[in-house]
Protein backbone atom coordinates (compact mmCIF):
# COMPACT_ATOMS: atom_id res chain seq x y z
CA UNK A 1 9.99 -21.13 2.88
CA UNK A 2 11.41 -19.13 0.18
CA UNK A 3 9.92 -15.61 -0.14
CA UNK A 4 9.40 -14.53 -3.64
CA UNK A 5 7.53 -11.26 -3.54
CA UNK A 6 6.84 -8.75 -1.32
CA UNK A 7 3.70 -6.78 -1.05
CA UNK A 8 3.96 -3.27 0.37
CA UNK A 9 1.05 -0.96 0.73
CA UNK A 10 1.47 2.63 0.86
CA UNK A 11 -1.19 5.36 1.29
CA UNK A 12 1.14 8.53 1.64
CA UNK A 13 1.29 8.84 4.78
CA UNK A 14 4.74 8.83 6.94
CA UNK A 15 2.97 6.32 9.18
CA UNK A 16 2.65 3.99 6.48
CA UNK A 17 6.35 4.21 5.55
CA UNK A 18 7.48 3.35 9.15
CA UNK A 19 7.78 0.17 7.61
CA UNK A 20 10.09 0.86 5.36
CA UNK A 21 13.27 -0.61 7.37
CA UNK A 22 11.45 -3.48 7.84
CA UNK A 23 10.98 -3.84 4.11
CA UNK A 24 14.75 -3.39 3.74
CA UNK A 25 15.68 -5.92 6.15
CA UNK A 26 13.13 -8.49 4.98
CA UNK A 27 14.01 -7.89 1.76
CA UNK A 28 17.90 -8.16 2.09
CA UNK A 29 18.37 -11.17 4.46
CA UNK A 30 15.62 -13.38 3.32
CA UNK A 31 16.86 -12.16 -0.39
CA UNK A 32 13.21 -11.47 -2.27
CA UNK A 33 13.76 -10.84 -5.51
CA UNK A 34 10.70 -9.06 -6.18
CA UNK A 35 9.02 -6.08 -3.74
CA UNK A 36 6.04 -4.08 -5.16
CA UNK A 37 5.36 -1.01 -3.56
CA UNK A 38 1.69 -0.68 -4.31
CA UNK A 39 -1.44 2.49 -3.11
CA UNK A 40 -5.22 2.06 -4.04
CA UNK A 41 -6.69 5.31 -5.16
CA UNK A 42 -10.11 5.41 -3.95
CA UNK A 43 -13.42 5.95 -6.07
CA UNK A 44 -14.61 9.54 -6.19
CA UNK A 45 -17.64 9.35 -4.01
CA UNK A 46 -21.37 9.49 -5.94
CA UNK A 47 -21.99 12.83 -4.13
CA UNK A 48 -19.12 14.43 -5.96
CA UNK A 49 -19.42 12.68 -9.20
CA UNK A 50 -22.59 14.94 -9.87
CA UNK A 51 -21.09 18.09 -9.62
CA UNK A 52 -17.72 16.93 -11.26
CA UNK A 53 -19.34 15.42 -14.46
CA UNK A 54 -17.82 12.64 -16.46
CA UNK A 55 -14.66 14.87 -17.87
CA UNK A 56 -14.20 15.75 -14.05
CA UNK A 57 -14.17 12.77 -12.61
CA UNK A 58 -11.93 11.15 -15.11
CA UNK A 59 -9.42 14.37 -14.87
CA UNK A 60 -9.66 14.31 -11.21
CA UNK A 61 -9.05 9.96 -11.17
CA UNK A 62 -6.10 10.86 -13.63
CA UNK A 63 -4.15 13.43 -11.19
CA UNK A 64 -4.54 11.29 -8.00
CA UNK A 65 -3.23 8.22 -9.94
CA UNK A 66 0.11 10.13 -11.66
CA UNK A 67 0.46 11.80 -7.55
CA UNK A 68 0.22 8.57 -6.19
CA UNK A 69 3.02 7.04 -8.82
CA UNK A 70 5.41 10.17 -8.55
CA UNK A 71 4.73 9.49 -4.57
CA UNK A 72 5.55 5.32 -4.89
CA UNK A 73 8.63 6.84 -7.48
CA UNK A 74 10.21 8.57 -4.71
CA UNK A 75 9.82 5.83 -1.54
CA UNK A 76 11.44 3.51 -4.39
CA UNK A 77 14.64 5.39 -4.44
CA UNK A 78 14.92 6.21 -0.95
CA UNK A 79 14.74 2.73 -0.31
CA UNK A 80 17.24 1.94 -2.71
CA UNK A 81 17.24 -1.81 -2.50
CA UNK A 82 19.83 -3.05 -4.76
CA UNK A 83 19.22 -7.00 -4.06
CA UNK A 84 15.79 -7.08 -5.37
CA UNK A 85 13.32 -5.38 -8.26
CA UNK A 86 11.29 -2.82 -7.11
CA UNK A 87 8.33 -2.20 -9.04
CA UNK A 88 5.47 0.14 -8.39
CA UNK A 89 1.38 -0.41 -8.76
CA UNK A 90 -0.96 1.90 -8.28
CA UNK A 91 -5.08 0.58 -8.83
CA UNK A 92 -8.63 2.46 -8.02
CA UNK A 93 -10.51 1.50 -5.90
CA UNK A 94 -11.61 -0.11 -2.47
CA UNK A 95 -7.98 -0.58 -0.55
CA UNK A 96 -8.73 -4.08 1.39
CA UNK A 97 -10.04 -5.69 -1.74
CA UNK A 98 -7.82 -4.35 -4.47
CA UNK A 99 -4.81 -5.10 -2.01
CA UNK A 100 -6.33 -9.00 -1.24
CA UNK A 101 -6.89 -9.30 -4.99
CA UNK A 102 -3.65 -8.35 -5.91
CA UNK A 103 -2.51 -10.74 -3.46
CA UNK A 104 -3.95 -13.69 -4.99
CA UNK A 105 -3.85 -12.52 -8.70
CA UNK A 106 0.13 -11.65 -8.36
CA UNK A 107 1.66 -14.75 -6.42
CA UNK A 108 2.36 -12.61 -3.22
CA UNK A 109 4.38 -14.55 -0.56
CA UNK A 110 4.61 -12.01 2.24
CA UNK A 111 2.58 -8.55 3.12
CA UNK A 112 4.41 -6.21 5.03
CA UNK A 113 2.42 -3.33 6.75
CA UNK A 114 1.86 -0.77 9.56
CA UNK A 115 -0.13 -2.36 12.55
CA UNK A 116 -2.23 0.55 13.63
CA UNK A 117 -4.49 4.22 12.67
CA UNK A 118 -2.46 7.49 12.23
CA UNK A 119 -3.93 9.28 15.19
CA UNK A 120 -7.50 10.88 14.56
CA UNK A 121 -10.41 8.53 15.22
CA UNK A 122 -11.65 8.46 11.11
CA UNK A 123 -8.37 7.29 10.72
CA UNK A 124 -8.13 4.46 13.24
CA UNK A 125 -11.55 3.23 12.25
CA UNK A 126 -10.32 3.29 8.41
CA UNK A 127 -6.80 1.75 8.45
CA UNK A 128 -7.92 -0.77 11.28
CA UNK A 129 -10.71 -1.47 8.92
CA UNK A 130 -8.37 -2.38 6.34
CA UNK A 131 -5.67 -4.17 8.04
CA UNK A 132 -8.30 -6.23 9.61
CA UNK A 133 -9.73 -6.98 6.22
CA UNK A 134 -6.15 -7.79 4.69
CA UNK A 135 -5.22 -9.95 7.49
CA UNK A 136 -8.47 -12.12 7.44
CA UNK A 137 -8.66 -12.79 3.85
CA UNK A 138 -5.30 -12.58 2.77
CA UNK A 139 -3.66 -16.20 1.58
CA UNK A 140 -0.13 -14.87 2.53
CA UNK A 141 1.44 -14.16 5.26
CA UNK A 142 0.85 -10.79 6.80
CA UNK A 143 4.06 -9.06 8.58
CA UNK A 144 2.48 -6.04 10.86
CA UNK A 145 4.53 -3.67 11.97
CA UNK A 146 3.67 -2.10 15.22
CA UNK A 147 5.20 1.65 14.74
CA UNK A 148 3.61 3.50 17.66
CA UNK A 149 4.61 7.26 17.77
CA UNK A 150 5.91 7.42 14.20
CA UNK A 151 4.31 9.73 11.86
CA UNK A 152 1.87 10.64 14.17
């Protein structure tokens, strides 16, 4: 099978980069031309949304989104892959379905991402909520990378 583009989400967090080798050696020796390095920037909960107001809310959405890109900017160039096109996506909203939409909407032949939680217990039950979610519905393949100790 010939591997056209890579799918590789990123929430910040130095546990989700762990993968990044593996993204570089995918990438290189299976030669992808395309890898999109892609976050979800989740909805400002209703709670909040009251006290913000509408200008808040849409200021607020608007400085997470350019964080997130500046954040994507920089894992780009320290990956520096010269053999294929990095692009970076950043969407709002819920992570498992924006990622499996993306997915089907975008022609994505391989997903590459961290196995397991970064360390506190809202965190397992959040990432292994996603993963889960990404590996059950997603139509491509789904490369998890176990990365235990690393950015914990």
């Amino acid at each position: 099978m010939k591997y056209r583009k890579m799918l590789v989400p990123l929430d910040t967090t130095r546990f989700a980069e762990c993968v990044l080798d593996h993204v570089k050696e995918i990438s290189t020796t299976r030669a992808i031309p395309e890898v999109v390095l892609y976050s979800v920037v989740e909805p400002i909960p209703a709670a909040t949304i009251v006290y913000l107001g509408d200008a808040g809310v849409q200021e607020s959405e608007k400085r997470a989104r350019s964080a997130m890109l500046d954040y994507l900017g920089r894992v780009k160039k320290e990956l520096a892959l010269s053999s294929s096109n990095v692009s970076t996506v950043v969407e709002m909203g819920r992570p498992a379905e924006k990622i499996l939409d993306f997915i089907a909407k975008q022609d994505v032949d391989i997903v590459v991402m961290a196995k397991h939680s970064r360390g506190d217990q809202a965190s397992k039950l959040y990432l292994g909520n996603v993963t889960e979610k990404v590996l059950r519905g997603s139509t491509a393949p789904v490369f998890l990378v176990p990365v235990p100790g690393c950015g914990a």
